[in-house]
N, C-alpha and C. Protein backbone atom coordinates (compact mmCIF):
# COMPACT_ATOMS: atom_id res chain seq x y z
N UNK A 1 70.82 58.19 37.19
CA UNK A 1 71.38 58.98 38.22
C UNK A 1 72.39 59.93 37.63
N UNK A 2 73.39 59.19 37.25
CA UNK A 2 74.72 60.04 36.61
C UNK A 2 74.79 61.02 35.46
N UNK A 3 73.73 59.92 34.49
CA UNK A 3 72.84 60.58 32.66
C UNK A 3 72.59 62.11 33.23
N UNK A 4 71.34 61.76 34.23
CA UNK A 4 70.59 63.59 33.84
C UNK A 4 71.74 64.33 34.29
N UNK A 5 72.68 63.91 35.55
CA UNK A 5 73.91 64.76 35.73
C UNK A 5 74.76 65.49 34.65
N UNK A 6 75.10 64.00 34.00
CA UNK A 6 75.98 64.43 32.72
C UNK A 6 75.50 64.97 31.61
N UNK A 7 73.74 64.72 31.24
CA UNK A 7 73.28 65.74 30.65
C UNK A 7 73.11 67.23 30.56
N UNK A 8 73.11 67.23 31.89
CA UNK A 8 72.49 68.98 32.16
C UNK A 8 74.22 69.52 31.97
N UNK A 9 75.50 68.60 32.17
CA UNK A 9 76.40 69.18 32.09
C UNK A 9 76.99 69.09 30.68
N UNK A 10 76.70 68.39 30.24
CA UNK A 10 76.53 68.48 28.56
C UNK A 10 75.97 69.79 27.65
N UNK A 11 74.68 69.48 28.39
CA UNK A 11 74.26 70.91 27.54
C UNK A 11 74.31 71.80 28.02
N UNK A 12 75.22 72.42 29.03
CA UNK A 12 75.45 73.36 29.76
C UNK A 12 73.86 73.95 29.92
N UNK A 13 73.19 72.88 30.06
CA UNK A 13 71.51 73.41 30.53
C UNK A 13 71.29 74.12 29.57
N UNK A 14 71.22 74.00 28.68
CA UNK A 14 70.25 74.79 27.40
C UNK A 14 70.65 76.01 28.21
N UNK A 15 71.22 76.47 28.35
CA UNK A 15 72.00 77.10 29.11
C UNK A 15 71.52 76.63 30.67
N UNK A 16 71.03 76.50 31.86
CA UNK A 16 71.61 75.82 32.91
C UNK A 16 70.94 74.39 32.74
N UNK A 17 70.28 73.99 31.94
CA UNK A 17 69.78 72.40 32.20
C UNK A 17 68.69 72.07 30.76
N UNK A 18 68.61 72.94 29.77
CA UNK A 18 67.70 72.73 28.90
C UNK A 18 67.67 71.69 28.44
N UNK A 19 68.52 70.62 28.30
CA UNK A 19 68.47 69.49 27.80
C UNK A 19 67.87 68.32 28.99
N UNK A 20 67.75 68.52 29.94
CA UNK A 20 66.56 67.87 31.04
C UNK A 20 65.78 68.00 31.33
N UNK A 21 64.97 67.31 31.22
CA UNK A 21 63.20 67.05 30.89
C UNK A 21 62.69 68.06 31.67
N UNK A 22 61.78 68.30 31.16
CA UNK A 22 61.26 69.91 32.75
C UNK A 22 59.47 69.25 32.54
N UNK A 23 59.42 68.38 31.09
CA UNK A 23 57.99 68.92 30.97
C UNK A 23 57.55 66.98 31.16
N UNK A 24 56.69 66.54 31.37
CA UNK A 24 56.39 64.81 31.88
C UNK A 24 56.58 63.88 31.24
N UNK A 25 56.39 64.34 30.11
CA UNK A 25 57.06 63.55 29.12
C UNK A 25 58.63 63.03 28.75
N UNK A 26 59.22 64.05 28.84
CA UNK A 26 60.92 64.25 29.45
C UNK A 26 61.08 63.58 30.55
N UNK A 27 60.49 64.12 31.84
CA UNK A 27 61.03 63.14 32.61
C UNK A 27 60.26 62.21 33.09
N UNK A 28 59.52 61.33 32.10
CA UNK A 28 59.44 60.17 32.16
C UNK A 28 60.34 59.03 31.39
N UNK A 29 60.82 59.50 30.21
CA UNK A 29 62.05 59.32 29.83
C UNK A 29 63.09 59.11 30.89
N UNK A 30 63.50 60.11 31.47
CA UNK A 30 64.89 60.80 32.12
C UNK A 30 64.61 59.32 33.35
N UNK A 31 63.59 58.85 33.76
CA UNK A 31 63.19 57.93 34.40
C UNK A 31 63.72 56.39 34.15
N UNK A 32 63.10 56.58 32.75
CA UNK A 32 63.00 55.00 32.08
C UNK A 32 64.85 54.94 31.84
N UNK A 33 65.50 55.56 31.65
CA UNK A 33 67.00 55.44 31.56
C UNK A 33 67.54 55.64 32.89
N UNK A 34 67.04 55.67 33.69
CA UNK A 34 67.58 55.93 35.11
C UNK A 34 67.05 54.23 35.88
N UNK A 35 65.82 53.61 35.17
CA UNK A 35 65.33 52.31 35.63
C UNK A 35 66.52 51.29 34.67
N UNK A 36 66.63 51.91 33.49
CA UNK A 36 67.64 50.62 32.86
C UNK A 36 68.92 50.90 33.69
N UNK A 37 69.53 51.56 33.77
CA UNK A 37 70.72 51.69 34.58
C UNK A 37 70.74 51.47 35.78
N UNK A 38 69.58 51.02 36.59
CA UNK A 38 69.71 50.22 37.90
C UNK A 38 69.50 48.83 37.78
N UNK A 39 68.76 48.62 36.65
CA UNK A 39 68.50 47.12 35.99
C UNK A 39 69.70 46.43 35.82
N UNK A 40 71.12 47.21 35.02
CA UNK A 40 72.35 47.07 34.40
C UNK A 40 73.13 46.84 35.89
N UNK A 41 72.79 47.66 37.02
CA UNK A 41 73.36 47.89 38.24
C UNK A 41 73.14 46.49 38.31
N UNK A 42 72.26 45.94 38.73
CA UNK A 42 71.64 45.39 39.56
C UNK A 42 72.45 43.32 39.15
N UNK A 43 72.10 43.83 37.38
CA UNK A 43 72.94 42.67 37.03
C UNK A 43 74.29 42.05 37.31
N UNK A 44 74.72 43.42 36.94
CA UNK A 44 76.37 43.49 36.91
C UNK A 44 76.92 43.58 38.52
N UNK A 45 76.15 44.03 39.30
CA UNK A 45 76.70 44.43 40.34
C UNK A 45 76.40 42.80 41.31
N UNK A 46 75.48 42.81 41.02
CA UNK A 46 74.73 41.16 41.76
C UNK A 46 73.57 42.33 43.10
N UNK A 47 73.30 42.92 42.73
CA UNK A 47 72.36 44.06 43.65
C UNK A 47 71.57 42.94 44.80
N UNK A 48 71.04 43.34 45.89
CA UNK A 48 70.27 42.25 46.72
C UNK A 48 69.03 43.08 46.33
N UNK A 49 67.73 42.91 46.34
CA UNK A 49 66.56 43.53 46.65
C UNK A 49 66.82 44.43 47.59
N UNK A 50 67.22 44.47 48.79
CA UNK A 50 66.98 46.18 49.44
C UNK A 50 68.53 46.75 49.06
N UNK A 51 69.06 46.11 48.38
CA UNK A 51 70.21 47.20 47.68
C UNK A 51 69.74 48.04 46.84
N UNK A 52 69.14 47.14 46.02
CA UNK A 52 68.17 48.11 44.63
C UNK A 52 67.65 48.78 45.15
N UNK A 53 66.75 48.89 45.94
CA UNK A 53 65.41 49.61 46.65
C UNK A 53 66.53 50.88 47.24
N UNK A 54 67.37 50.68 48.09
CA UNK A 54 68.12 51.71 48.45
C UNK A 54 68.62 52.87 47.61
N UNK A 55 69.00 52.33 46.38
CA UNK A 55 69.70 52.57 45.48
C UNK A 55 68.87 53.82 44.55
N UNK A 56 67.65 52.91 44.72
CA UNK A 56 66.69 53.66 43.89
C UNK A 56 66.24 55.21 44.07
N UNK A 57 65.92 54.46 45.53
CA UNK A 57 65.31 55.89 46.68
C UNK A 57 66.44 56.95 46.23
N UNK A 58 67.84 56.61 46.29
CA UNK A 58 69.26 57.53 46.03
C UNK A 58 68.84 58.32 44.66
N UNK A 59 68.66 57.47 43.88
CA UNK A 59 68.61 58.23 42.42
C UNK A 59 67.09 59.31 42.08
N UNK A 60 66.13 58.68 42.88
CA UNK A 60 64.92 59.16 43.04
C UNK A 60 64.94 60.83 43.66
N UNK A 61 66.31 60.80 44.70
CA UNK A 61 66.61 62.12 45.59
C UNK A 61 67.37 63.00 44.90
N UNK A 62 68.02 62.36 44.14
CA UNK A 62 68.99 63.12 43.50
C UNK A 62 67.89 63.47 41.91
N UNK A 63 67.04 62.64 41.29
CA UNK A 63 66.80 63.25 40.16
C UNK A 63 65.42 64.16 40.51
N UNK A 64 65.13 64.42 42.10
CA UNK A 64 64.42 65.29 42.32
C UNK A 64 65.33 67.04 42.71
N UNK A 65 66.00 66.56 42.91
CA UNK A 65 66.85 67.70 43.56
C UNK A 65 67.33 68.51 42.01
N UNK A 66 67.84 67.90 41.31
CA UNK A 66 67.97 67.94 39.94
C UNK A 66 66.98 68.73 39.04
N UNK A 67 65.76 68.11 39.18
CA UNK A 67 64.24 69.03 38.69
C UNK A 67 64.72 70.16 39.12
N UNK A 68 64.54 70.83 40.92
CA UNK A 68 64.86 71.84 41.42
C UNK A 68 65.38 72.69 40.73
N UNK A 69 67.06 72.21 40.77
CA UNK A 69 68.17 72.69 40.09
C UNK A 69 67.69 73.46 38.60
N UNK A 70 67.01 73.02 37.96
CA UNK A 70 66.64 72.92 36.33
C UNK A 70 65.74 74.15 36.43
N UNK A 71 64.60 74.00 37.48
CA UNK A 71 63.70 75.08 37.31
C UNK A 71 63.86 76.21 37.95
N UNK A 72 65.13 76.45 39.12
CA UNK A 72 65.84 77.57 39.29
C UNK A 72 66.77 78.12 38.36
N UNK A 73 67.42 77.30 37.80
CA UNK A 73 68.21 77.95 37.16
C UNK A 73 67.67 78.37 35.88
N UNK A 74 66.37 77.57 34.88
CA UNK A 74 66.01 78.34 34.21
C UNK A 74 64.62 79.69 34.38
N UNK A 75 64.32 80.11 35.89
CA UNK A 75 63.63 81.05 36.26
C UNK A 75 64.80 82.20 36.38
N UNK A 76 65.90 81.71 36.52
CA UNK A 76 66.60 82.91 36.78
C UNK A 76 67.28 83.24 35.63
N UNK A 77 67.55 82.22 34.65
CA UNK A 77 68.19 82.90 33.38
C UNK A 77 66.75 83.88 32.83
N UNK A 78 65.77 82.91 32.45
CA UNK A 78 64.46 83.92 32.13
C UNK A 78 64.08 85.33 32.65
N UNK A 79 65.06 85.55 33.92
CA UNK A 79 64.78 86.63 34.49
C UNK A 79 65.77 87.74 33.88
N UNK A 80 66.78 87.18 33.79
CA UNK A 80 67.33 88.47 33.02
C UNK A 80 66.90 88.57 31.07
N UNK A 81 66.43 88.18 30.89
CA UNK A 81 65.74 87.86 29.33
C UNK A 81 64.85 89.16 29.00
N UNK A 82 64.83 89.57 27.83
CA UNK A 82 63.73 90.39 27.36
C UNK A 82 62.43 89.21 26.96
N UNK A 83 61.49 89.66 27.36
CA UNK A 83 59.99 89.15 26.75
C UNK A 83 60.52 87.92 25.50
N UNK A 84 60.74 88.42 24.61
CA UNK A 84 60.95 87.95 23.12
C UNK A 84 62.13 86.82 23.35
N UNK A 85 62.82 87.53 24.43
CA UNK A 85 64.13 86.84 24.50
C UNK A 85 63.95 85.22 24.95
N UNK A 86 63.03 85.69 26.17
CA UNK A 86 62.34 84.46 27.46
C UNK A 86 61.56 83.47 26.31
N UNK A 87 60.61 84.19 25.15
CA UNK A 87 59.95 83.45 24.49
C UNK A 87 60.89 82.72 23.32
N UNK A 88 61.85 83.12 23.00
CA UNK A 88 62.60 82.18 22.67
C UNK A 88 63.46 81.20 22.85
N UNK A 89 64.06 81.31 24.50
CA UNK A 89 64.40 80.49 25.18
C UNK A 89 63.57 79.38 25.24
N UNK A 90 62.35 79.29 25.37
CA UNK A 90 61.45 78.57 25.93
C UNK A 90 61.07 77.44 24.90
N UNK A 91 60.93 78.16 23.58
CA UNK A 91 61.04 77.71 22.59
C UNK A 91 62.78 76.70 22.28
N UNK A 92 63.46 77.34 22.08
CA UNK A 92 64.48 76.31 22.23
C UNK A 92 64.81 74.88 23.03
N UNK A 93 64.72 75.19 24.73
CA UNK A 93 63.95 74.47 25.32
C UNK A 93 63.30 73.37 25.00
N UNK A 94 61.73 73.72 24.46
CA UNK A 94 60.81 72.45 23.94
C UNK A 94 61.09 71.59 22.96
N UNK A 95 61.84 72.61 21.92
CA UNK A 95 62.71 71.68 20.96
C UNK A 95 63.43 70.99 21.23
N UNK A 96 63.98 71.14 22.27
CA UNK A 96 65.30 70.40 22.32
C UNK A 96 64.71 68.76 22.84
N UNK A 97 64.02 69.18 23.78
CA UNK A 97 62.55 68.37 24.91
C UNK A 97 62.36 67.31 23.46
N UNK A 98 61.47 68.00 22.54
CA UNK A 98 61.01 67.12 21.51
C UNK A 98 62.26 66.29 21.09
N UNK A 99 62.90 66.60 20.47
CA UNK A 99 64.37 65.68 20.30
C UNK A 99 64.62 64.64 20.76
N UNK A 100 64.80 64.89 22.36
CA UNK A 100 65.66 64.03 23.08
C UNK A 100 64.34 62.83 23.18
N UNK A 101 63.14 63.66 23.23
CA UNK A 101 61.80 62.29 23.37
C UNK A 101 61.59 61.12 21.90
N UNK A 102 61.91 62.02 21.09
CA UNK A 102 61.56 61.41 20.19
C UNK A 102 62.35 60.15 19.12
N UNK A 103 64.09 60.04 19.61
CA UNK A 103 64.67 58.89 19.25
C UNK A 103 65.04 58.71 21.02
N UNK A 104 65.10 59.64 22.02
CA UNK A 104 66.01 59.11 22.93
C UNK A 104 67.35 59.69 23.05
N UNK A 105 67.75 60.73 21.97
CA UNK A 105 68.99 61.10 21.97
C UNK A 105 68.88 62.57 22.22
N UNK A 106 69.95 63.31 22.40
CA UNK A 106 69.86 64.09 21.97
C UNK A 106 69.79 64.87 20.52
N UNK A 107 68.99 66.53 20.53
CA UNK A 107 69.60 66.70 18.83
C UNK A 107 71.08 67.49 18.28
N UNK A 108 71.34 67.23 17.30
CA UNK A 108 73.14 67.19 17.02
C UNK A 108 73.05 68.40 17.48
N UNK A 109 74.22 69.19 17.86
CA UNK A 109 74.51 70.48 17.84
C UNK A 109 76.12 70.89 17.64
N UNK A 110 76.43 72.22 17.18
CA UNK A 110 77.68 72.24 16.67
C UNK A 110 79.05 71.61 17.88
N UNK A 111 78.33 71.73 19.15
CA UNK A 111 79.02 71.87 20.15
C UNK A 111 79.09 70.37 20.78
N UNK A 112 78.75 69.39 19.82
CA UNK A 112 78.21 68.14 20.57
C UNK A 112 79.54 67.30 20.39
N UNK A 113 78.76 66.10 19.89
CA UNK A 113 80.21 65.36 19.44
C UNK A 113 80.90 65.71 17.83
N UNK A 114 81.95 65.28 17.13
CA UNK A 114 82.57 65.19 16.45
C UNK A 114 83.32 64.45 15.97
N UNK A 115 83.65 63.16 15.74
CA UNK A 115 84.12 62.20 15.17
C UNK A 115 84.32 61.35 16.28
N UNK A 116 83.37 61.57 17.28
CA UNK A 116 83.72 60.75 18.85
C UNK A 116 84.15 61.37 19.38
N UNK A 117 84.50 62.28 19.24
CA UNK A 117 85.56 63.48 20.12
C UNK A 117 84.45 64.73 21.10
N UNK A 118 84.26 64.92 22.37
CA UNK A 118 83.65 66.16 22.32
C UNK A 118 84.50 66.95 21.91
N UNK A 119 83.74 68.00 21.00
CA UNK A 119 84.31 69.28 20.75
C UNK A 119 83.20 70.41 21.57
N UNK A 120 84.27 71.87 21.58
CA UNK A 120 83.00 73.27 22.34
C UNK A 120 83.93 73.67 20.89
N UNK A 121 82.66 75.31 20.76
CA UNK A 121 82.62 75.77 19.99
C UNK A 121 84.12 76.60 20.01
N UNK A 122 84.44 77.24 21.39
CA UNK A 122 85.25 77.99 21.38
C UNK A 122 86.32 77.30 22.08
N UNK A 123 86.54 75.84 22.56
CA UNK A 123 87.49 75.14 23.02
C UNK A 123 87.70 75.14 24.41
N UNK A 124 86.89 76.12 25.06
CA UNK A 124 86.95 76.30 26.58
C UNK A 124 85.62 75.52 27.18
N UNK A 125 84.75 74.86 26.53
CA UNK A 125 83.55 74.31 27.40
C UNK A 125 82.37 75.46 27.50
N UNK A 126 82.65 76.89 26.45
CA UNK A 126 81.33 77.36 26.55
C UNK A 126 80.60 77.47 25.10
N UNK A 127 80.67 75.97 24.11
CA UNK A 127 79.88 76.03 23.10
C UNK A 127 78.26 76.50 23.51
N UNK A 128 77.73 76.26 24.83
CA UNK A 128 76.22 76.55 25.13
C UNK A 128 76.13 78.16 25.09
N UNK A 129 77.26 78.79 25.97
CA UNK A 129 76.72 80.08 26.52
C UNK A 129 76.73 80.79 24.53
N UNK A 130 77.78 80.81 23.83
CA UNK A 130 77.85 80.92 22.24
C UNK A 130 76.45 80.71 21.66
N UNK A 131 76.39 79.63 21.94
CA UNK A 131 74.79 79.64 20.88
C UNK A 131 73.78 80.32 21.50
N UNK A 132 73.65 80.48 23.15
CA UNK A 132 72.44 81.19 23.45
C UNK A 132 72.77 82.72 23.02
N UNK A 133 73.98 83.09 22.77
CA UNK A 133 74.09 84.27 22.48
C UNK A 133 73.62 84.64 21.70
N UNK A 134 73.94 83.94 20.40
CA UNK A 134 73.98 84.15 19.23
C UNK A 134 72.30 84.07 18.76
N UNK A 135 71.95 82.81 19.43
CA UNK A 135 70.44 82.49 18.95
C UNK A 135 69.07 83.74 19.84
N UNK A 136 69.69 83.92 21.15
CA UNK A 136 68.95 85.26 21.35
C UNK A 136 69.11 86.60 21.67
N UNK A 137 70.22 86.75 21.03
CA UNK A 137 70.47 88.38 20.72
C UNK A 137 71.39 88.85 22.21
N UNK A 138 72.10 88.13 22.95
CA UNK A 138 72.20 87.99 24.64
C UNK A 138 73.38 89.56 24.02
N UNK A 139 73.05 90.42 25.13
CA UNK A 139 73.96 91.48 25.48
C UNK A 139 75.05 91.27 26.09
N UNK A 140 76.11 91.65 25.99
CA UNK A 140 77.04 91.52 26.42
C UNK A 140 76.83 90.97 28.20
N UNK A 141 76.08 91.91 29.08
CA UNK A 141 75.87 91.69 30.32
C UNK A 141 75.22 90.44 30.40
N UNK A 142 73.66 90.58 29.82
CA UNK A 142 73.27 89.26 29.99
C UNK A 142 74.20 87.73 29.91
N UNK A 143 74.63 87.91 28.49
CA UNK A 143 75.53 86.72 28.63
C UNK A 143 76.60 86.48 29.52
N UNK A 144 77.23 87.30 30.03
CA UNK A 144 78.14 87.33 31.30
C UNK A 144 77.28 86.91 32.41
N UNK A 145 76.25 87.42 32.80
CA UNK A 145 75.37 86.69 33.89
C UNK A 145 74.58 85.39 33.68
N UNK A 146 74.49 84.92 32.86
CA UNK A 146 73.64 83.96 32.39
C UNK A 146 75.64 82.95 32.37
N UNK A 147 76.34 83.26 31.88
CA UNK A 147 78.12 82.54 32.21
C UNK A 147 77.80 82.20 33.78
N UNK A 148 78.02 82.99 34.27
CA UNK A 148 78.23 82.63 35.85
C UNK A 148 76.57 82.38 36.54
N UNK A 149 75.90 82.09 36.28
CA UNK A 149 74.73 80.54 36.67
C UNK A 149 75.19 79.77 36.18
N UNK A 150 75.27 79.78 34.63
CA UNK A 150 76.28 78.33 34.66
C UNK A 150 77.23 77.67 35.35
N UNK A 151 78.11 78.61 35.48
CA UNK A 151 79.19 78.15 36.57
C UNK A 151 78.89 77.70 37.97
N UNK A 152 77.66 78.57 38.29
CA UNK A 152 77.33 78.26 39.44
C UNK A 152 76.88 76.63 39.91
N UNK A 153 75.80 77.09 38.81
CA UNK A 153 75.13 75.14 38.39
C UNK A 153 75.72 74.02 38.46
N UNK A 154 77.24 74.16 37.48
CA UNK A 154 78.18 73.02 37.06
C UNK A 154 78.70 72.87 38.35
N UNK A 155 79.12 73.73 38.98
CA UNK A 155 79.31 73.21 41.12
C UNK A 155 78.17 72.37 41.40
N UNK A 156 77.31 73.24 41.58
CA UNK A 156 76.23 72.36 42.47
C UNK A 156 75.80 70.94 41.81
N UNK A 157 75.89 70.88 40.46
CA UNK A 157 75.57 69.91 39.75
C UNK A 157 76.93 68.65 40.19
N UNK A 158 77.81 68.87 40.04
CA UNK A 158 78.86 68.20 40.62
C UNK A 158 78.89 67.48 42.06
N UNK A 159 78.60 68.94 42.85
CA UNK A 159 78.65 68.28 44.46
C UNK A 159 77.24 67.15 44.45
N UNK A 160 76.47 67.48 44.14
CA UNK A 160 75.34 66.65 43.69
C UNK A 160 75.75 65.36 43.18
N UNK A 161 76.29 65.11 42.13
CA UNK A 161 77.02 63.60 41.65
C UNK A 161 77.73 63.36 42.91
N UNK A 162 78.66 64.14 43.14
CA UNK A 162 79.78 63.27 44.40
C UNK A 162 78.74 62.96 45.45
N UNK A 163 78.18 63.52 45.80
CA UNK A 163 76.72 63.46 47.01
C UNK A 163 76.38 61.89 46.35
N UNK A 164 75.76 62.13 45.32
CA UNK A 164 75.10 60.90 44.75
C UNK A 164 75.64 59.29 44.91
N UNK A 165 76.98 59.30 44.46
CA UNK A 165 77.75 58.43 44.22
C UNK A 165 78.52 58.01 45.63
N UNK A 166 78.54 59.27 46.50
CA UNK A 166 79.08 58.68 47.81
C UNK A 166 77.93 57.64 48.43
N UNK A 167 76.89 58.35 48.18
CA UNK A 167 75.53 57.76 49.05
C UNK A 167 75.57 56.06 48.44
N UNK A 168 75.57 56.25 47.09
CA UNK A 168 75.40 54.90 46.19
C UNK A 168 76.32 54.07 47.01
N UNK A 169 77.71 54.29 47.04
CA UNK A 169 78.90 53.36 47.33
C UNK A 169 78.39 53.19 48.83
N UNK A 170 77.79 53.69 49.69
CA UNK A 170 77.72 52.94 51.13
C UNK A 170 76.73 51.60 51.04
N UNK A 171 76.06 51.60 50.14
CA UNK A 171 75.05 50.65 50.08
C UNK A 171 75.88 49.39 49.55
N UNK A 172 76.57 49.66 48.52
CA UNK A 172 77.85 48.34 47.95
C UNK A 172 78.56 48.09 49.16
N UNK A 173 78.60 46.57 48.38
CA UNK A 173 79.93 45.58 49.42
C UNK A 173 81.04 46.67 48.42
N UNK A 174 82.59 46.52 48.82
CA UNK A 174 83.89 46.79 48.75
C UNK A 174 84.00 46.08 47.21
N UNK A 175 83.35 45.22 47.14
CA UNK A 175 83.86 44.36 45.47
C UNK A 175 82.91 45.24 44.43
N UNK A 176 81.46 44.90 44.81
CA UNK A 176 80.95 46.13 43.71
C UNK A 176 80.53 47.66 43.99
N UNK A 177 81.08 47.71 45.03
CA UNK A 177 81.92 49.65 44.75
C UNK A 177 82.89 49.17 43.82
N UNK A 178 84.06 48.62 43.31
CA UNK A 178 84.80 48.40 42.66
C UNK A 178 84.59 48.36 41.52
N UNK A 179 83.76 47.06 41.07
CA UNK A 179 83.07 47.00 40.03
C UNK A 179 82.13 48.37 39.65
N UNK A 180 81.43 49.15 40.22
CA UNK A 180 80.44 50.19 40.06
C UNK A 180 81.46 51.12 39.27
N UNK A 181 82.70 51.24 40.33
CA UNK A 181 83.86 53.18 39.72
C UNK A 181 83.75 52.27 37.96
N UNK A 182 84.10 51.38 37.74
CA UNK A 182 84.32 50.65 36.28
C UNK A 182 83.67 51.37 35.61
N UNK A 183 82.03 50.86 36.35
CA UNK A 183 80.87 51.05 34.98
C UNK A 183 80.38 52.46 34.93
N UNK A 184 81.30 52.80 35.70
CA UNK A 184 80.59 54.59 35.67
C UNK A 184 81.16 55.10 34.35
N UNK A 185 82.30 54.82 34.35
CA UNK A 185 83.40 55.99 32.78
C UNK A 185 82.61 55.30 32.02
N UNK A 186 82.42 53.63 31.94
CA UNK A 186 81.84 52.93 30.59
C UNK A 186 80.22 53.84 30.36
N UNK A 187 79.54 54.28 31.17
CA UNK A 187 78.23 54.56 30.71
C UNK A 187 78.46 55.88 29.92
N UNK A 188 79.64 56.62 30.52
CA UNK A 188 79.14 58.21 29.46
C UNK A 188 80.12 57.60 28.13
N UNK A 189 81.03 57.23 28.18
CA UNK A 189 82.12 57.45 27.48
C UNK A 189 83.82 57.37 28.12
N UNK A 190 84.40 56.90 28.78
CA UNK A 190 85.47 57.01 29.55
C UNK A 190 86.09 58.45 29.06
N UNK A 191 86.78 58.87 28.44
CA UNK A 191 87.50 59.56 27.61
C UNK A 191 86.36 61.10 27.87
N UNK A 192 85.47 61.21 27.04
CA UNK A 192 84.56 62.36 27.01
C UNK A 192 84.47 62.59 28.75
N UNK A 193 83.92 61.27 29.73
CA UNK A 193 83.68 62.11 30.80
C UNK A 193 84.67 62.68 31.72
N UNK A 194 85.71 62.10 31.33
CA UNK A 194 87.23 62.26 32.44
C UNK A 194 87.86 63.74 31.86
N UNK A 195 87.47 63.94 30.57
CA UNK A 195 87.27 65.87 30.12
C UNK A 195 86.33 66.44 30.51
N UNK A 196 85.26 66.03 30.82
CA UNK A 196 84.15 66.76 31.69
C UNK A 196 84.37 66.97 32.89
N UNK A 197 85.26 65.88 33.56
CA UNK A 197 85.05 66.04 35.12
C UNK A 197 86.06 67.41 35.40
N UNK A 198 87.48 67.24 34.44
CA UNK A 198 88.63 67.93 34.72
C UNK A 198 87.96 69.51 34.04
N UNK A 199 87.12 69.73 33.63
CA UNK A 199 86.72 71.56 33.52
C UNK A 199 86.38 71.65 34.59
């Protein structure tokens, strides 16, 4: 539920979501880590059977809404793209796709982690919009418009988690809503995501 969230806000979407599966293979992945983390729920939390089931349907809505999100926002960066430009996006993209399928992780990038630490390239949280620049020639304008989808995204991507997580917590008793806020910082990182939330 939270992963593809914090992914797509990780990779500032290959610029809006490139690092989330677009193609079946991806998100069958993006799946199978979305089934262990209700598994982990389910343990830790003491889940009932139609808690899980509830729970599921939640994450099921949200990592559809999410797809959405991914394939608007990269039709519309592609739209301001030259030909060559779009074909290298796309390309970046699949690479990245191959990566994340092929140990499960993501692949390193300058903008990733650093001794445990997130680091951005330029210290403000736009190591992504930097490299798409750089890697496809982005014009001054383009990259300013292709900035603000991002921005746009990282809202909607947000209200989307709070959406998510409100929905989640009505289904918990009062003890594991409690227990749940815990295991949320523990799954990304406490530290890395409580700097994510505050950009």
């Amino acid at each position: 539920m939270k992963q593809l969230l914090v992914m797509g806000l990780l990779a500032a979407t290959l610029t809006a979501c490139g690092a989330a599966p677009s193609s079946p293979e991806g998100a069958a992945g993006g799946q199978a880590q979305a089934g262990h983390y209700l598994a982990r729920m389910q343990s830790d939390l003491g889940l009932s059977a139609a808690q899980a089931s509830q729970i599921s349907a939640i994450e099921q809505a949200q990592r559809n809404k999410m797809d959405y999100l991914r394939n608007s926002s990269q039709a519309r960066i592609k739209g301001l793209l030259t030909p060559d430009q779009a074909a290298k996006y796309d390309q970046l993209n699949q690479q990245r796709q191959r990566g994340m399928r092929r140990d499960g992780q993501q692949p390193p990038r300058a903008d990733r982690q650093q001794n445990g630490q997130w680091q951005h390239q330029d210290g403000r949280g736009n190591g992504m919009e930097n490299r798409l620049q750089q890697e496809l020639g982005l014009t001054p304008q383009q990259a300013s418009e292709i900035a603000s989808i991002q921005q746009a995204d990282r809202a909607q991507m947000q209200a989307l988690q709070n959406e998510t997580q409100a929905q989640i917590r009505q289904v918990l008793t009062a003890e594991q809503a409690a227990k749940f806020d815990q295991m949320r910082p523990q799954r990304f990182g406490s530290d890395r995501f409580q700097r994510q939330r505050q950009n």
